[in-house]
PDB file of N, CA and C in Angstrom:
ATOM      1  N   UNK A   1     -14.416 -18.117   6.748  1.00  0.00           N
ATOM      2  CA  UNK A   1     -15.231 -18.648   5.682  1.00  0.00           C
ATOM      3  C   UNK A   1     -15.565 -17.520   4.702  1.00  0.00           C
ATOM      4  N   UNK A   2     -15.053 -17.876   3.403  1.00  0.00           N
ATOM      5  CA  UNK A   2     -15.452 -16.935   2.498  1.00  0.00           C
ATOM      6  C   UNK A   2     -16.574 -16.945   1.918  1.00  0.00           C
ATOM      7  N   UNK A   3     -18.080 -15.789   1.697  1.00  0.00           N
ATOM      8  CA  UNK A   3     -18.897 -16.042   1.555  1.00  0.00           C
ATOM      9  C   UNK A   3     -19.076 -16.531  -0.484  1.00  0.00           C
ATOM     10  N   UNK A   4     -20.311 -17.131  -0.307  1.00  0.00           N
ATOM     11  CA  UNK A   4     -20.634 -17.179  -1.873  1.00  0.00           C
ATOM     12  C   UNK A   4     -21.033 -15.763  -2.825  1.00  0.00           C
ATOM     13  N   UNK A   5     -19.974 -15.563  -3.231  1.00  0.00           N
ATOM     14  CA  UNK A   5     -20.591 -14.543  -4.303  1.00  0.00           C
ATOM     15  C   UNK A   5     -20.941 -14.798  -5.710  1.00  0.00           C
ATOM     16  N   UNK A   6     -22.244 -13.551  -6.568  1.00  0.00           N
ATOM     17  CA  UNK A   6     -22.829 -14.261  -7.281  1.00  0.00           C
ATOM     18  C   UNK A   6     -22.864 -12.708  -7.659  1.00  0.00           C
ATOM     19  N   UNK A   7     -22.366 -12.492  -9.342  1.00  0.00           N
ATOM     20  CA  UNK A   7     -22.168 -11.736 -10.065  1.00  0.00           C
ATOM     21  C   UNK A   7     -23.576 -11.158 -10.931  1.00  0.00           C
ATOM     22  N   UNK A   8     -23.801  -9.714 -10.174  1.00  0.00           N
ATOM     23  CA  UNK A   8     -25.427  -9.782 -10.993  1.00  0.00           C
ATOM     24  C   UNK A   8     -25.363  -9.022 -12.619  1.00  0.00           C
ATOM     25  N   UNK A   9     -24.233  -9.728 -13.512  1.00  0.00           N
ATOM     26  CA  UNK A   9     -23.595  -8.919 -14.672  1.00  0.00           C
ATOM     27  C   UNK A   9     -23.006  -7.836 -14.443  1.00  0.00           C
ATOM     28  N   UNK A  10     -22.510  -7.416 -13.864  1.00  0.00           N
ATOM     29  CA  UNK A  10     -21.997  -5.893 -13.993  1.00  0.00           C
ATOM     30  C   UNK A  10     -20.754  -6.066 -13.170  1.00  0.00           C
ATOM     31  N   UNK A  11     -19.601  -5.841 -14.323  1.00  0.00           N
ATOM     32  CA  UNK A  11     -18.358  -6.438 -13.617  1.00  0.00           C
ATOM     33  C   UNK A  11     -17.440  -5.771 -14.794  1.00  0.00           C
ATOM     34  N   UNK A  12     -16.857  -4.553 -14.145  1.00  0.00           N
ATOM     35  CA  UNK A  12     -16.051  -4.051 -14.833  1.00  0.00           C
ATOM     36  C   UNK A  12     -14.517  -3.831 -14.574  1.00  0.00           C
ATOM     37  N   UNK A  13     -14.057  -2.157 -14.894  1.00  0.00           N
ATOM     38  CA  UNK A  13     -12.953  -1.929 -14.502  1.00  0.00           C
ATOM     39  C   UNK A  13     -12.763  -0.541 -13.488  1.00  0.00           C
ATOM     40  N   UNK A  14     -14.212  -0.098 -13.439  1.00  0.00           N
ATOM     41  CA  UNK A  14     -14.741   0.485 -12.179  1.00  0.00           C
ATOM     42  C   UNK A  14     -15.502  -0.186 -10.982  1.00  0.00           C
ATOM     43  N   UNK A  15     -16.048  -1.036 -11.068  1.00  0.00           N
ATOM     44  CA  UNK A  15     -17.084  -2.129 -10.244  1.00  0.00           C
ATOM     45  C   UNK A  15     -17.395  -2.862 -10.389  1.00  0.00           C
ATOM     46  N   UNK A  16     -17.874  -3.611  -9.090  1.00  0.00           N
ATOM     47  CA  UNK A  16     -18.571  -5.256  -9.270  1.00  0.00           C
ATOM     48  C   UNK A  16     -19.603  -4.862  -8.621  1.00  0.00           C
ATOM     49  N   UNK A  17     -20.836  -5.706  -8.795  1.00  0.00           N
ATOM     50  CA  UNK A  17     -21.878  -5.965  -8.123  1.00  0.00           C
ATOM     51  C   UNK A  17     -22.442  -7.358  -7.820  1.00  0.00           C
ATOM     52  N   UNK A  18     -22.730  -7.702  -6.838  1.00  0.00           N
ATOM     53  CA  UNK A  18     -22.884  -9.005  -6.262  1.00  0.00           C
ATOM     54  C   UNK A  18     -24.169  -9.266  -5.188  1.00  0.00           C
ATOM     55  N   UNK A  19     -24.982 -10.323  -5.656  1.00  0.00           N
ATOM     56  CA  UNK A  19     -26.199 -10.576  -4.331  1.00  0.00           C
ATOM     57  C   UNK A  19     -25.353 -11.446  -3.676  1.00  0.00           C
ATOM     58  N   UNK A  20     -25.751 -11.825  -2.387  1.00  0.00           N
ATOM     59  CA  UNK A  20     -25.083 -11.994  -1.480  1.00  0.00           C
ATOM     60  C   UNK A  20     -25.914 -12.430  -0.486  1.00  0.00           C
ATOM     61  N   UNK A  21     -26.108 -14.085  -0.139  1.00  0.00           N
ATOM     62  CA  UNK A  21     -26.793 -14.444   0.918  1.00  0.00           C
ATOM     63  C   UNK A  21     -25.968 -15.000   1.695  1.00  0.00           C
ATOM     64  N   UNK A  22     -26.559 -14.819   3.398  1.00  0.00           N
ATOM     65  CA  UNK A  22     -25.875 -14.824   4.473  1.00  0.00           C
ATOM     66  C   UNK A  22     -24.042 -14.842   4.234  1.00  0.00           C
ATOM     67  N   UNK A  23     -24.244 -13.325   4.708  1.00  0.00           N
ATOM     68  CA  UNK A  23     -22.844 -12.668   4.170  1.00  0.00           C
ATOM     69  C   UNK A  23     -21.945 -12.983   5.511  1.00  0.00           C
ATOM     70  N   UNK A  24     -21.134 -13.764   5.534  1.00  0.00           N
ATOM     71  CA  UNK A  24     -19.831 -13.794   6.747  1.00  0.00           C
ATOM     72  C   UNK A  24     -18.416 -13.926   6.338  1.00  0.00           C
ATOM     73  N   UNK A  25     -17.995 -12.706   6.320  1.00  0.00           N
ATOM     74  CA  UNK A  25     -16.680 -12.642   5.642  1.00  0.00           C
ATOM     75  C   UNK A  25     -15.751 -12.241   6.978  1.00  0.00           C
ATOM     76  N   UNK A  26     -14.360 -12.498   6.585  1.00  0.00           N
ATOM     77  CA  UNK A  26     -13.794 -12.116   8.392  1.00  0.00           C
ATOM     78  C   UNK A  26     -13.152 -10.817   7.576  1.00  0.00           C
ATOM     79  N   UNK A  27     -12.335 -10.592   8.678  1.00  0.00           N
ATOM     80  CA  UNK A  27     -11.962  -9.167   8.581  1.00  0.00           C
ATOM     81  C   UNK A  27     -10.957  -9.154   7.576  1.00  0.00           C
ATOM     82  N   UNK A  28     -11.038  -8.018   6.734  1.00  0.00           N
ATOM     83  CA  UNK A  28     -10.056  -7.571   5.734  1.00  0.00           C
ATOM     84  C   UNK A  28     -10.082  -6.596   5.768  1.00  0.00           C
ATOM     85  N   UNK A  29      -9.300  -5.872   4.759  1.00  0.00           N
ATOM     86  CA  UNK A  29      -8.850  -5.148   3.952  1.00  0.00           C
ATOM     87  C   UNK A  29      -8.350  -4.662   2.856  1.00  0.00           C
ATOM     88  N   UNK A  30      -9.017  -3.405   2.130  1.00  0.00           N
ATOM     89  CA  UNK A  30      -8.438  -3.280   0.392  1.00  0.00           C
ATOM     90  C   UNK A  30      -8.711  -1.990  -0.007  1.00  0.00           C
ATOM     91  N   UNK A  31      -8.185  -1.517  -1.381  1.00  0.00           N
ATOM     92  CA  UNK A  31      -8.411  -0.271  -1.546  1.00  0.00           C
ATOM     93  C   UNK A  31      -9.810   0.313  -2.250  1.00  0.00           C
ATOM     94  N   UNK A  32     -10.499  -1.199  -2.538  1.00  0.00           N
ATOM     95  CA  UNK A  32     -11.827  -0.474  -3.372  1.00  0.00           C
ATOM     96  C   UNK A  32     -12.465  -0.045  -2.106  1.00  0.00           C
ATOM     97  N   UNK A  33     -13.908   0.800  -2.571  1.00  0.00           N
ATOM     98  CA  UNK A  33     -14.627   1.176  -1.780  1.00  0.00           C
ATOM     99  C   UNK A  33     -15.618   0.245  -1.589  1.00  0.00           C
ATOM    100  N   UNK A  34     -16.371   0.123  -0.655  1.00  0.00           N
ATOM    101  CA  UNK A  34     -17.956  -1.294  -0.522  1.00  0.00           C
ATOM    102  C   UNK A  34     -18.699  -0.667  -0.328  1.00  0.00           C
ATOM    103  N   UNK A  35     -19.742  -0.907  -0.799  1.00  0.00           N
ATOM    104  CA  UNK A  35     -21.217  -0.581  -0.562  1.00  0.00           C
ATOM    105  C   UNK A  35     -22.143  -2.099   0.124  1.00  0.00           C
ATOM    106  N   UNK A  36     -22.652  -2.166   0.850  1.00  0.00           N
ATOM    107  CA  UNK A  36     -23.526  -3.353   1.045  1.00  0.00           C
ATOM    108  C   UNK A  36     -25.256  -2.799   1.461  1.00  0.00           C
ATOM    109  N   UNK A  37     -25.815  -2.954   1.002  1.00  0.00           N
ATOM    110  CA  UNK A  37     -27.279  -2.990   0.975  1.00  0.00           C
ATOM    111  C   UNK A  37     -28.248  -4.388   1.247  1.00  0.00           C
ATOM    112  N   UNK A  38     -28.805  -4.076   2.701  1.00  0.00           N
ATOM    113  CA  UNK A  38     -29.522  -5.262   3.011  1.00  0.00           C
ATOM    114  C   UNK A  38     -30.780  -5.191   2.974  1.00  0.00           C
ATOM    115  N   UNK A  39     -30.947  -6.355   2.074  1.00  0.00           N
ATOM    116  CA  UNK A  39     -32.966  -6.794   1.608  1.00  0.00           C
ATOM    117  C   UNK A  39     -33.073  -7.108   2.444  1.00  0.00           C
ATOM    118  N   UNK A  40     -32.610  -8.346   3.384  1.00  0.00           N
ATOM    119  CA  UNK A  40     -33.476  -9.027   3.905  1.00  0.00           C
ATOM    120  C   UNK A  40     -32.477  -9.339   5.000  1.00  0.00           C
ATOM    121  N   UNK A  41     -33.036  -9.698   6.380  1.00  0.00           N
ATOM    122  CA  UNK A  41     -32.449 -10.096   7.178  1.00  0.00           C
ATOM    123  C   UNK A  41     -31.763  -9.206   7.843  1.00  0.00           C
ATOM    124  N   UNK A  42     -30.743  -9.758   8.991  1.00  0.00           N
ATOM    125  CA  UNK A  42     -30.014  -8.621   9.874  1.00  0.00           C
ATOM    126  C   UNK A  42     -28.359  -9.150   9.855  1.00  0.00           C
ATOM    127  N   UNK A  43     -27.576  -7.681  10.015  1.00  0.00           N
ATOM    128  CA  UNK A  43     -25.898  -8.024   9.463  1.00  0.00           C
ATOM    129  C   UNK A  43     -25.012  -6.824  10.686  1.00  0.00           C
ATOM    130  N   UNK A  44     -24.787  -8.111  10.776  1.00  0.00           N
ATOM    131  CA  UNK A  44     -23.537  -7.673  12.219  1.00  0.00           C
ATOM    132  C   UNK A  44     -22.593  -6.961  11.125  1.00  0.00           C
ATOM    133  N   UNK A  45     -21.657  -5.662  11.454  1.00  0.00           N
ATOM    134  CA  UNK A  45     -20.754  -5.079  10.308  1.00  0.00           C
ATOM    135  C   UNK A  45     -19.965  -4.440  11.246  1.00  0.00           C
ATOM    136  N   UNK A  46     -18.827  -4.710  11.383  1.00  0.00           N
ATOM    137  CA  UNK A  46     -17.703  -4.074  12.007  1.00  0.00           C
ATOM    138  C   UNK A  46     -16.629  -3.108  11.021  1.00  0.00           C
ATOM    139  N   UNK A  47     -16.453  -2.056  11.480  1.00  0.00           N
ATOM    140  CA  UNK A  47     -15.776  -0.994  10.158  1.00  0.00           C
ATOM    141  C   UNK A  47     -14.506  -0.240  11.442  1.00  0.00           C
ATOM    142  N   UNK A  48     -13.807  -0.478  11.125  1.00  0.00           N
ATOM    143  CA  UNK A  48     -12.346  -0.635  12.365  1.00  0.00           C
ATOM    144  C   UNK A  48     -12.949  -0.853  13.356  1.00  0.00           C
ATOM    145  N   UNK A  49     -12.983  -0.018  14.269  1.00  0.00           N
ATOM    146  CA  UNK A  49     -13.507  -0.889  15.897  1.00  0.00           C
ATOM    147  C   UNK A  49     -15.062  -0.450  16.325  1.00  0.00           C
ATOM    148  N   UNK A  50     -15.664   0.433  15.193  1.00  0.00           N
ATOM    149  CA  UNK A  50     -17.255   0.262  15.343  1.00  0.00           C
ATOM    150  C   UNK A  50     -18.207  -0.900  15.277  1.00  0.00           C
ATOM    151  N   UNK A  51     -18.549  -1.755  16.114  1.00  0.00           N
ATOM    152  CA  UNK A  51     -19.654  -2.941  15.168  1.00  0.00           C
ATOM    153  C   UNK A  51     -21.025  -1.833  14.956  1.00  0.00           C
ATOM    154  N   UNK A  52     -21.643  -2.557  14.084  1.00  0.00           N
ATOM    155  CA  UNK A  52     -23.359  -1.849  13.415  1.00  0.00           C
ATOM    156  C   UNK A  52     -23.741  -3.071  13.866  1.00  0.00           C
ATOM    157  N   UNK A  53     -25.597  -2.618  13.702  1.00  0.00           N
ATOM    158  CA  UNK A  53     -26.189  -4.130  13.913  1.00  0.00           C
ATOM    159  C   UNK A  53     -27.147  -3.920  12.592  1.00  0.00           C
ATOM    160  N   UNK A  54     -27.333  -3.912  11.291  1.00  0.00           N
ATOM    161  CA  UNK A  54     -27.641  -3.616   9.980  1.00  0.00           C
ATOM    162  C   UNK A  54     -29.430  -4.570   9.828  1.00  0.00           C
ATOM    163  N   UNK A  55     -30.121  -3.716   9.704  1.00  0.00           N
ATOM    164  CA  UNK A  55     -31.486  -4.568   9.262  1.00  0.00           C
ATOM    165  C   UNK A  55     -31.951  -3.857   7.644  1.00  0.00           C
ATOM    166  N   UNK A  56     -32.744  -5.070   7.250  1.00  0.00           N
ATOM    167  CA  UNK A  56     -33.505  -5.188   5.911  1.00  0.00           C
ATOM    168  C   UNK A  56     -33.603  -3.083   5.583  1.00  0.00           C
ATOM    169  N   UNK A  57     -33.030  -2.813   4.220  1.00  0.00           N
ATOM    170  CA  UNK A  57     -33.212  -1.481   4.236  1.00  0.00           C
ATOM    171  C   UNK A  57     -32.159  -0.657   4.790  1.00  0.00           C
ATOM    172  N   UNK A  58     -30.959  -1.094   5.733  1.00  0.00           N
ATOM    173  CA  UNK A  58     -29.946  -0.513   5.763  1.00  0.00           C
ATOM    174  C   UNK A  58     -28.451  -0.314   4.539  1.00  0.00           C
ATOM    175  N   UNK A  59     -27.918   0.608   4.324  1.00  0.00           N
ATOM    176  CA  UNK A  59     -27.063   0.613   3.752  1.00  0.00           C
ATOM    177  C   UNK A  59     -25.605   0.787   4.451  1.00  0.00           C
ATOM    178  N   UNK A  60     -24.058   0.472   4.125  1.00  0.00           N
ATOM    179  CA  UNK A  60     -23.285   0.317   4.897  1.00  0.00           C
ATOM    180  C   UNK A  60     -22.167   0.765   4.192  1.00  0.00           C
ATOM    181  N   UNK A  61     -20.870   1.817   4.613  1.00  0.00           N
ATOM    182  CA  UNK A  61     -20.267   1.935   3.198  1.00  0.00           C
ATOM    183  C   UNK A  61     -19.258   1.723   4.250  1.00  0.00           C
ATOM    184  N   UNK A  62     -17.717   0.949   3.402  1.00  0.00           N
ATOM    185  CA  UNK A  62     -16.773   0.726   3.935  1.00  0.00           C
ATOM    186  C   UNK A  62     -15.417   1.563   2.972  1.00  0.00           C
ATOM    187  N   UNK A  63     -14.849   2.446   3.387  1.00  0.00           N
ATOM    188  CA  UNK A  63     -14.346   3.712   3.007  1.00  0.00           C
ATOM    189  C   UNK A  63     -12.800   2.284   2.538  1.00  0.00           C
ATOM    190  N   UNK A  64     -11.655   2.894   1.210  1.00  0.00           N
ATOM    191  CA  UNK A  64     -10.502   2.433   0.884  1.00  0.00           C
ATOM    192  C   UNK A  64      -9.805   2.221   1.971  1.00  0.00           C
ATOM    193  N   UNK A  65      -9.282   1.412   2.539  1.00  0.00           N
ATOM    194  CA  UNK A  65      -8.473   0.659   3.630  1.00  0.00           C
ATOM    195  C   UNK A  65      -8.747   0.935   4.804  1.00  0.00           C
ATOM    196  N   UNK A  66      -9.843   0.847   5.037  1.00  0.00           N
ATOM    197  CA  UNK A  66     -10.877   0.768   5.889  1.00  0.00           C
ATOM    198  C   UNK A  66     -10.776  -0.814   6.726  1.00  0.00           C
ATOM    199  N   UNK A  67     -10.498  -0.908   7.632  1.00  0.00           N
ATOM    200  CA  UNK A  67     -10.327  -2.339   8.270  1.00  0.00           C
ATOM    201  C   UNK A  67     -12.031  -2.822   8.461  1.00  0.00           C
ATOM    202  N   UNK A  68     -12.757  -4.222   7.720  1.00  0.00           N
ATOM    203  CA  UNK A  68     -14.261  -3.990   8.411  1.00  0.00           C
ATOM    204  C   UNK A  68     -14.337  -5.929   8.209  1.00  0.00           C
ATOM    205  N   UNK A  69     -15.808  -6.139   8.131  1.00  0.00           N
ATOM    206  CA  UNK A  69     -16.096  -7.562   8.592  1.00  0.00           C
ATOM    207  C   UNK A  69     -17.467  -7.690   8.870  1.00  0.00           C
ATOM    208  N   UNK A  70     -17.793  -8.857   8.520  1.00  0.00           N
ATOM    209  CA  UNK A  70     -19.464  -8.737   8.219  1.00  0.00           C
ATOM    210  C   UNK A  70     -20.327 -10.377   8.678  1.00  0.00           C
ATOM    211  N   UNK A  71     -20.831 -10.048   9.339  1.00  0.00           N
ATOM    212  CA  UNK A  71     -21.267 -11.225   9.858  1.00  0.00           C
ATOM    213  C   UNK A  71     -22.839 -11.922   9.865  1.00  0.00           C
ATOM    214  N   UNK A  72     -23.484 -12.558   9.232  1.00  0.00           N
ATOM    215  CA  UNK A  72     -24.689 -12.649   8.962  1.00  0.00           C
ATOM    216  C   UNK A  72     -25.500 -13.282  10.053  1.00  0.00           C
ATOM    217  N   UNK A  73     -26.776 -12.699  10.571  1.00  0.00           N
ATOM    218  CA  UNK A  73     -27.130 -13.609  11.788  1.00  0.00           C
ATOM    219  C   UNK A  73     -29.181 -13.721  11.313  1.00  0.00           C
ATOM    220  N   UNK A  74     -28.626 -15.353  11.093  1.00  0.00           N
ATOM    221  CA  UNK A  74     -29.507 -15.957  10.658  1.00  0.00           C
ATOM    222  C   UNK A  74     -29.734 -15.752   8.963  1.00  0.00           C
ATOM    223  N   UNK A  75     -31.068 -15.929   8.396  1.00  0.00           N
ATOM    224  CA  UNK A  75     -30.552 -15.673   7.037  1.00  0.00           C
ATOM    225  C   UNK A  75     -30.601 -13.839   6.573  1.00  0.00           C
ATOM    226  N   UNK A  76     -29.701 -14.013   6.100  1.00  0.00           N
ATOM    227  CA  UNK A  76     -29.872 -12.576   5.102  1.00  0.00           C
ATOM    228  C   UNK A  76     -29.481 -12.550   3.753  1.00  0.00           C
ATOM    229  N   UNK A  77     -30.030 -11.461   2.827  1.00  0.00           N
ATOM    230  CA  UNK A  77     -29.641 -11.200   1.562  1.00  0.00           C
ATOM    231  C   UNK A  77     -28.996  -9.884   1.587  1.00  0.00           C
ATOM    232  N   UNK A  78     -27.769  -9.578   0.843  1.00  0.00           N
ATOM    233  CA  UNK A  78     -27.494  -8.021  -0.029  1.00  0.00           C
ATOM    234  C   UNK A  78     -26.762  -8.352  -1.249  1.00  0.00           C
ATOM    235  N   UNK A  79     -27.108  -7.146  -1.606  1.00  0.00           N
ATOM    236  CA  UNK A  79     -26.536  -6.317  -2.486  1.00  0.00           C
ATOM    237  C   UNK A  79     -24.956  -5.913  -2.130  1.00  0.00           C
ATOM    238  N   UNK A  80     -24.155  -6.388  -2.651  1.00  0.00           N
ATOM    239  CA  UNK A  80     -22.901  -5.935  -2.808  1.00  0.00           C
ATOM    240  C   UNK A  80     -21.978  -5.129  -4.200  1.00  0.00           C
ATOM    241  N   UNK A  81     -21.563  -3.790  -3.674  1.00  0.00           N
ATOM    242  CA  UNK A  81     -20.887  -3.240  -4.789  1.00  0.00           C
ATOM    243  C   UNK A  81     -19.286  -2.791  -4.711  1.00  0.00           C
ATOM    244  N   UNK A  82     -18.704  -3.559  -4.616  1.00  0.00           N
ATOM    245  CA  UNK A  82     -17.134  -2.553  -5.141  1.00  0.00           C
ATOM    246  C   UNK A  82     -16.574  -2.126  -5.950  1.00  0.00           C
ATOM    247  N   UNK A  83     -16.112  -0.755  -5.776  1.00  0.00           N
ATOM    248  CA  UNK A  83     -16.253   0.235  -6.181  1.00  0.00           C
ATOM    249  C   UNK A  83     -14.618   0.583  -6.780  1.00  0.00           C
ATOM    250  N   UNK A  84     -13.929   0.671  -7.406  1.00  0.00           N
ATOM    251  CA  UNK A  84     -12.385   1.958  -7.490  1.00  0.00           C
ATOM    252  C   UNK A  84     -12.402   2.828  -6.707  1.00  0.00           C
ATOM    253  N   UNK A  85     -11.332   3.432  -5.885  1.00  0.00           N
ATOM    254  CA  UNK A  85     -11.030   5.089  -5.618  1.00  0.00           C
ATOM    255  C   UNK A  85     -11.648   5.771  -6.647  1.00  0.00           C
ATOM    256  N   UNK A  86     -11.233   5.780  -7.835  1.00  0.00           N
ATOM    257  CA  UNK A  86     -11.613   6.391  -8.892  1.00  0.00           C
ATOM    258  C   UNK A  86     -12.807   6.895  -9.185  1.00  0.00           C
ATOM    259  N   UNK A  87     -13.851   6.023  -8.391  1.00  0.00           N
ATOM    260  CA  UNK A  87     -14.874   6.400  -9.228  1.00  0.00           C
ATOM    261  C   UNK A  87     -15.773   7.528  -8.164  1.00  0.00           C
ATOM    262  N   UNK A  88     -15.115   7.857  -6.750  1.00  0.00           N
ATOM    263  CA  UNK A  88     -15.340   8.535  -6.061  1.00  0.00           C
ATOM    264  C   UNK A  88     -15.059  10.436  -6.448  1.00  0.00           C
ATOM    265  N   UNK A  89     -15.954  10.618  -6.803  1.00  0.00           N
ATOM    266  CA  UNK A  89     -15.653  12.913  -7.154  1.00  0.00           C
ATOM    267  C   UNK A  89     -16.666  13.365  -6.190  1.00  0.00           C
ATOM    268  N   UNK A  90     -16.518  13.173  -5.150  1.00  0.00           N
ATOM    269  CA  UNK A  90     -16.944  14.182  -4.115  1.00  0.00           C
ATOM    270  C   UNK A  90     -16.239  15.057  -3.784  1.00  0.00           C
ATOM    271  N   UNK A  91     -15.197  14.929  -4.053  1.00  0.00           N
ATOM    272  CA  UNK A  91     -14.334  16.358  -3.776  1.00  0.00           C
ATOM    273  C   UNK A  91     -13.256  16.729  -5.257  1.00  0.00           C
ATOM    274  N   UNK A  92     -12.702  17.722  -5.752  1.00  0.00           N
ATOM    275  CA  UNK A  92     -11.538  17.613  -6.335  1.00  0.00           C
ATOM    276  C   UNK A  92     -10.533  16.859  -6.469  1.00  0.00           C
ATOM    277  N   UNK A  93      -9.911  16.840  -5.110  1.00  0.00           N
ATOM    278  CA  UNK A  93      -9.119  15.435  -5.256  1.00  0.00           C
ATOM    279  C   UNK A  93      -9.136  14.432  -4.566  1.00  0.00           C
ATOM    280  N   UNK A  94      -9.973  13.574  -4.857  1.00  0.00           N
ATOM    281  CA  UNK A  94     -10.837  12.077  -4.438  1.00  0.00           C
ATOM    282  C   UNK A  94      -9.096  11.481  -3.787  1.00  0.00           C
ATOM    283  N   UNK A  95      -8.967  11.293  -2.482  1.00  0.00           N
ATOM    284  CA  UNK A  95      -8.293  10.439  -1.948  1.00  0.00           C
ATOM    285  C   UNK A  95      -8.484   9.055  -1.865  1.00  0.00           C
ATOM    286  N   UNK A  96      -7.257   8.077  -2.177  1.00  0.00           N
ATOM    287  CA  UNK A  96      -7.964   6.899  -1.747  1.00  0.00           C
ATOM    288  C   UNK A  96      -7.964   6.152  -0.393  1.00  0.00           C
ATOM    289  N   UNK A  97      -7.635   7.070   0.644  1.00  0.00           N
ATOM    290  CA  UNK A  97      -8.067   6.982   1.840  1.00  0.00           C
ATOM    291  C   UNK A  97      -9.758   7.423   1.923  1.00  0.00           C
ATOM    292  N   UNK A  98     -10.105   7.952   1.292  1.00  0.00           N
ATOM    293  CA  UNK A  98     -11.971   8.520   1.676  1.00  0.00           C
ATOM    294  C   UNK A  98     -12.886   7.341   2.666  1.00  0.00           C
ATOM    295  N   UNK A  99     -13.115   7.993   3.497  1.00  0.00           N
ATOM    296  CA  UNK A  99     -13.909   7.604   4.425  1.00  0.00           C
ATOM    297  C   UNK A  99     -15.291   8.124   5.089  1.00  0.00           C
ATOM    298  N   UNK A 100     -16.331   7.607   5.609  1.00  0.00           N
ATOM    299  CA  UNK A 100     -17.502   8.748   5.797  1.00  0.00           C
ATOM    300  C   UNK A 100     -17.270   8.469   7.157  1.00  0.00           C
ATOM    301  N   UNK A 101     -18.033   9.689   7.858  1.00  0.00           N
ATOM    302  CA  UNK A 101     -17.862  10.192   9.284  1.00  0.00           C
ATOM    303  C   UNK A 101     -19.015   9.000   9.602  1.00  0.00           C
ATOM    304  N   UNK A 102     -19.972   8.478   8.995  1.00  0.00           N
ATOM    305  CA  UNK A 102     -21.107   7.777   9.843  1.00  0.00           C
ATOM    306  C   UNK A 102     -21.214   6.938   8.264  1.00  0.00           C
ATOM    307  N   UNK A 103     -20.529   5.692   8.482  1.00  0.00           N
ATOM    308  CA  UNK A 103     -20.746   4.696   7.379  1.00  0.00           C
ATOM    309  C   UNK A 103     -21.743   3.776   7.270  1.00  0.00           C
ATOM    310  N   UNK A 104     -22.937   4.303   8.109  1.00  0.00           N
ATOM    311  CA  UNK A 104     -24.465   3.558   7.766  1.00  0.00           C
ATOM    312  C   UNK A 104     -25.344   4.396   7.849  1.00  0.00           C
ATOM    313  N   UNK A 105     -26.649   3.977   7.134  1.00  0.00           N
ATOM    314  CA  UNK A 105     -27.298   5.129   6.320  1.00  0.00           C
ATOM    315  C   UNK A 105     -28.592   3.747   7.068  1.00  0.00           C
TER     316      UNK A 105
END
């Protein structure tokens, strides 16, 4: 089931941003980067074979071809952002493999 997304204006050719209630998306994969930020509620998040268990105030980043999956339990809201490789300069030369060692904050 693909969740409802809802465009909060900002939709370019570097990023989207999207609120996002009770988020259950199955597993994919792609080369932008994700950000998900949860207001409200709690979010099951699998990022290759790690699951998280995500509450109100967590943030979650899912690195360019990053295998992940997101599962909402009960209601929740976020914030959703994807991102380009591109728009990543943490290093000189921004790979679009980039991944973080601990993808919740």
């Amino acid at each position: 089931m693909l969740p409802k997304l809802k465009h909060v204006n900002v939709k370019n050719e570097f990023y989207n941003i999207w609120r996002v209630e009770n988020l259950n998306y199955i597993t994919h994969i792609h080369e932008e980067l994700e950000m998900v930020y949860i207001s409200q509620g709690q979010l099951e998040v699998t990022i290759e074979d790690t699951e998280y268990l995500l509450r109100a105030g967590d943030i979650c980043f899912a690195g360019s071809m990053q295998v992940h999956k997101y599962h909402s339990l009960a209601y929740s809201k976020c914030l959703m952002i994807g991102a380009s490789p591109s728009v990543v300069t943490l290093c000189q030369d921004a790979r679009k493999d980039f991944q973080l060692e601990c993808p919740v904050i």
